[in-house]
C-alpha atoms as a PDB file:
ATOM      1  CA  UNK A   1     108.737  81.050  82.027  1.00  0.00           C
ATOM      2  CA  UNK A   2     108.530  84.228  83.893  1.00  0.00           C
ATOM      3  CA  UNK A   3     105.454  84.805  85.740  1.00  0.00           C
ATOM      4  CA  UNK A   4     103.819  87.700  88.258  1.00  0.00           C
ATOM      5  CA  UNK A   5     100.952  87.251  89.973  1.00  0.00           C
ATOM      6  CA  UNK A   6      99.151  89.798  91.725  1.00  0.00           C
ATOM      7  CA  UNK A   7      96.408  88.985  94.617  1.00  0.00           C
ATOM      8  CA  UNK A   8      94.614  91.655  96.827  1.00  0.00           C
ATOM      9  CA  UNK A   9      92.338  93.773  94.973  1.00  0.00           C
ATOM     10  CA  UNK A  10      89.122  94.426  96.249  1.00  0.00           C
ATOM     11  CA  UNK A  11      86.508  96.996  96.588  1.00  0.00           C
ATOM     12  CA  UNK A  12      87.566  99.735  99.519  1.00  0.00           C
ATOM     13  CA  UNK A  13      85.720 102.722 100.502  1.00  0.00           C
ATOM     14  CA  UNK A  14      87.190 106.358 100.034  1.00  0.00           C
ATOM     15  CA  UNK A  15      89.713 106.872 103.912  1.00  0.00           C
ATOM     16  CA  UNK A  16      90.414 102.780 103.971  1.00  0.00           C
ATOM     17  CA  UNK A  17      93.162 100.696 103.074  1.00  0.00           C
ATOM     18  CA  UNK A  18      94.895  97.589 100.498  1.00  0.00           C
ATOM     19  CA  UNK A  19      97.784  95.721 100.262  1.00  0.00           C
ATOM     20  CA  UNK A  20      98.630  94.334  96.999  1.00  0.00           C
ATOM     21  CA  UNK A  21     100.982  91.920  96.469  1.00  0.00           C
ATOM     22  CA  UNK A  22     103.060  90.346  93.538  1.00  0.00           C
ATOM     23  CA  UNK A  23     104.852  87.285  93.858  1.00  0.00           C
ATOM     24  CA  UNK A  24     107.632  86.524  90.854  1.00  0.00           C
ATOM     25  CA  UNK A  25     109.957  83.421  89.369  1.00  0.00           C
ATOM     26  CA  UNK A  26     112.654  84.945  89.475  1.00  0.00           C
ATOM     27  CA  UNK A  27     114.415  88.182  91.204  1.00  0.00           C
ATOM     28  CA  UNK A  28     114.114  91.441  89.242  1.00  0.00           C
ATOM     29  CA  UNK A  29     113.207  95.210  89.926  1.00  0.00           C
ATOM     30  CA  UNK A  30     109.616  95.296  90.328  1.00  0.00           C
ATOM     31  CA  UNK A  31     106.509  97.848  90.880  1.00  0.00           C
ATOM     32  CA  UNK A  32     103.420  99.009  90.058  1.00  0.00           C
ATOM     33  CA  UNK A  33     101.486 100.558  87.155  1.00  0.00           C
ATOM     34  CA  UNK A  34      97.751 100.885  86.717  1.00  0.00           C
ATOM     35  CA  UNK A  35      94.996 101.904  84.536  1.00  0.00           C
ATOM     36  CA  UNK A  36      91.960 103.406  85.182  1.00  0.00           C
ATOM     37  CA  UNK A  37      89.087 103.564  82.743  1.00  0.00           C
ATOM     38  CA  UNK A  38      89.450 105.452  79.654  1.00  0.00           C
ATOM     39  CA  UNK A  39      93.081 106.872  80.774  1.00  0.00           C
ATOM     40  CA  UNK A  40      96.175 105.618  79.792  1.00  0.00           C
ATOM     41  CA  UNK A  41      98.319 102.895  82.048  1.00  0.00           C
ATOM     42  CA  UNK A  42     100.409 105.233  84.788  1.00  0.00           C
ATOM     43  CA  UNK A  43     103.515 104.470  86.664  1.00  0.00           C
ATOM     44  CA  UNK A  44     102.998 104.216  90.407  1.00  0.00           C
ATOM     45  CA  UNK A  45     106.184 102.737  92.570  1.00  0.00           C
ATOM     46  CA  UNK A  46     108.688 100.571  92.239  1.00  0.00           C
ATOM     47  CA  UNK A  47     111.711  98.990  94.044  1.00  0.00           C
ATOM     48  CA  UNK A  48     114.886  97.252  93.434  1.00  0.00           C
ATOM     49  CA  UNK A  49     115.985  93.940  94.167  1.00  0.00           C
ATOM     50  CA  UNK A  50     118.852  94.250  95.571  1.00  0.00           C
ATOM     51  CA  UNK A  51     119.650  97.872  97.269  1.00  0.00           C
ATOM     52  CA  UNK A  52     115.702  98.013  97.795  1.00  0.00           C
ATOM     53  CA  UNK A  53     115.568 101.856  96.035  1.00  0.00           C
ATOM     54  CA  UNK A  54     112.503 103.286  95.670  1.00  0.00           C
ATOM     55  CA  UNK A  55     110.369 105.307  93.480  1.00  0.00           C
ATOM     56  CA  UNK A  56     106.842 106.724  93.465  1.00  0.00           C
ATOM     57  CA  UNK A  57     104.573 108.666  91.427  1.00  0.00           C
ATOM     58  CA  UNK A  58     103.607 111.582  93.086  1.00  0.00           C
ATOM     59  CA  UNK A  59     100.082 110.635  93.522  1.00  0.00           C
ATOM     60  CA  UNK A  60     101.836 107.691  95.293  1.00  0.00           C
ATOM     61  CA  UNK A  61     103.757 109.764  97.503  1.00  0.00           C
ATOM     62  CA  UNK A  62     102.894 110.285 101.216  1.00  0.00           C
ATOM     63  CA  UNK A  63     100.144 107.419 101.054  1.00  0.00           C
ATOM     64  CA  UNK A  64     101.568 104.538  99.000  1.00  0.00           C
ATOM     65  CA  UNK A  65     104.469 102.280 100.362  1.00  0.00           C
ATOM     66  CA  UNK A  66     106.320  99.575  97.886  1.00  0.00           C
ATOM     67  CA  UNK A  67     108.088  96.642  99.972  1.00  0.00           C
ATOM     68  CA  UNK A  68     109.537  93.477  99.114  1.00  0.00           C
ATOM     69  CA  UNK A  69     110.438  89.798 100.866  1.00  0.00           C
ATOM     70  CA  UNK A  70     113.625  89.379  99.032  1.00  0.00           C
ATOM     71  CA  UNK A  71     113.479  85.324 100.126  1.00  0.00           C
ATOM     72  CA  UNK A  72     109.973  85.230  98.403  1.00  0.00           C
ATOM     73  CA  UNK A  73     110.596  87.401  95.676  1.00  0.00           C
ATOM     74  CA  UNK A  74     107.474  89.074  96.788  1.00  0.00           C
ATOM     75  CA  UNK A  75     106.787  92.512  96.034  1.00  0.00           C
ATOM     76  CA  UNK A  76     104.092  94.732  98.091  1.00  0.00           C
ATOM     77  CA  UNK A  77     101.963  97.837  97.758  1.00  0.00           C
ATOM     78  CA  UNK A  78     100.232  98.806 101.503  1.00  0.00           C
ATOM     79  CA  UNK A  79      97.682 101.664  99.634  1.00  0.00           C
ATOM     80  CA  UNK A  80      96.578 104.249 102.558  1.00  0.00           C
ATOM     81  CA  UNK A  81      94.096 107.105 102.508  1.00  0.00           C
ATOM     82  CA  UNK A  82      92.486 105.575  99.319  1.00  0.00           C
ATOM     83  CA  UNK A  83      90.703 108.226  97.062  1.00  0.00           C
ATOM     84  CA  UNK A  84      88.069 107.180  94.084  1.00  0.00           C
ATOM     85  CA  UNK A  85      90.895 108.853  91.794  1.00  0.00           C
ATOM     86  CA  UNK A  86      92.822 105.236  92.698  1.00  0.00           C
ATOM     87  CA  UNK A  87      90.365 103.061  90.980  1.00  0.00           C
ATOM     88  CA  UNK A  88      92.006 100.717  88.943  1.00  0.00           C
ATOM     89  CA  UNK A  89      93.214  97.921  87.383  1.00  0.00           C
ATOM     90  CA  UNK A  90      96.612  97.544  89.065  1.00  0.00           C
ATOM     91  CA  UNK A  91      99.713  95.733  87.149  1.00  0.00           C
ATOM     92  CA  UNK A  92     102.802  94.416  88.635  1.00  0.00           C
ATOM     93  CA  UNK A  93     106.024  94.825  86.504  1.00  0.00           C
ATOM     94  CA  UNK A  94     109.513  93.140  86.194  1.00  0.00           C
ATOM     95  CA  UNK A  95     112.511  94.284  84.944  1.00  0.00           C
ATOM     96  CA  UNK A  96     115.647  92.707  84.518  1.00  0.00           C
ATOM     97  CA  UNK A  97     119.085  94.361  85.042  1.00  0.00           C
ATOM     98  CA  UNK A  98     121.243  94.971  88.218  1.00  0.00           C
ATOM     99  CA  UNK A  99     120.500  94.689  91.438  1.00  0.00           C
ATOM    100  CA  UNK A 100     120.204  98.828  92.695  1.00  0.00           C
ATOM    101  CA  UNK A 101     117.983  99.575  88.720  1.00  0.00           C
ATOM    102  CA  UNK A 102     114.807 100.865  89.903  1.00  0.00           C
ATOM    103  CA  UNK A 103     112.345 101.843  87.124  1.00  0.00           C
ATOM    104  CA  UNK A 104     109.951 104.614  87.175  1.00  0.00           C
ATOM    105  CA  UNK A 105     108.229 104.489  83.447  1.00  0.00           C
ATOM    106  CA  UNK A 106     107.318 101.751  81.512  1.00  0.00           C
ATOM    107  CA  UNK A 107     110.052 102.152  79.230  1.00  0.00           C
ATOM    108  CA  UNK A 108     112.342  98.506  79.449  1.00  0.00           C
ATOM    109  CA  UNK A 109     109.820  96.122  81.437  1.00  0.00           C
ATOM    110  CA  UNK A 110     109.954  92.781  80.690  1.00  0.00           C
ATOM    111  CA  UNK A 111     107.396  91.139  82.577  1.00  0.00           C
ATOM    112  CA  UNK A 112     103.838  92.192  83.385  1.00  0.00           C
ATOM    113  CA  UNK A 113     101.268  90.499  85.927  1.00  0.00           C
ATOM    114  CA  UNK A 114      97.625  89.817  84.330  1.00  0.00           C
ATOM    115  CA  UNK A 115      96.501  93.051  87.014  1.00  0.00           C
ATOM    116  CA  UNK A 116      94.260  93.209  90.267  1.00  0.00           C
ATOM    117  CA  UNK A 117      91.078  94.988  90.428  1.00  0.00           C
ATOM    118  CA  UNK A 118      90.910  98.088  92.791  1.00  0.00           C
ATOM    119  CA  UNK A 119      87.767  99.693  93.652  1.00  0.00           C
ATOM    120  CA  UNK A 120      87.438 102.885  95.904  1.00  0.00           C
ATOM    121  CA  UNK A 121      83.995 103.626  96.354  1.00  0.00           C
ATOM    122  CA  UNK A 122      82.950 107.272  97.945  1.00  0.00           C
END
């Protein structure tokens, strides 16, 4: 059974800094998505597990940086320059495919994490 499970969440003031993390069963492209209150769920990054390619959102861009620990199957979002805008529930996602497929929509995941908690207060 697949499984992704975030940790790191927490409440953050507006300027400061998270890093979530995801760790998974099994290798697969993974990333972020996340849902604020009364909006719809939103892509954010995401990464490949094999070529490590990228993608962002462009709210991401410039402030967000996706990582992984290929030996731990570990995926990681460092969050910088948090804004309220960023408060969320935060979900990690798994796709399965080749080793350079990074996804940037929700379109074709397979797995979701149960989602972490961010809070950016002001």
């Amino acid at each position: 059974q697949v499984q992704l499970v975030e940790s790191g969440g927490g409440l953050v003031q507006v300027g400061g800094s998270l890093r979530l993390s995801c760790a998974a069963s099994g290798r697969y492209a993974m990333g972020w998505f996340r849902q604020a209150p009364g909006k719809e769920r939103e892509f954010v990054a995401a990464i490949s597990w094999s070529t490590y390619n990228t993608a962002y959102a462009d709210s991401a861009k410039g402030r967000f940086t996706i990582s992984r620990d290929g030996g731990k199957n570990t995926v990681y979002l460092q969050m910088n320059r948090l804004k309220p805008e960023d408060t969320a529930v935060y979900y990690c996602a798994g796709q399965q495919g080749s080793g350079w497929v990074v996804f940037g929509s929700d379109a074709g995941i397979d797995y979701w994490g149960k989602g972490t908690l961010v809070t950016v207060s002001s």
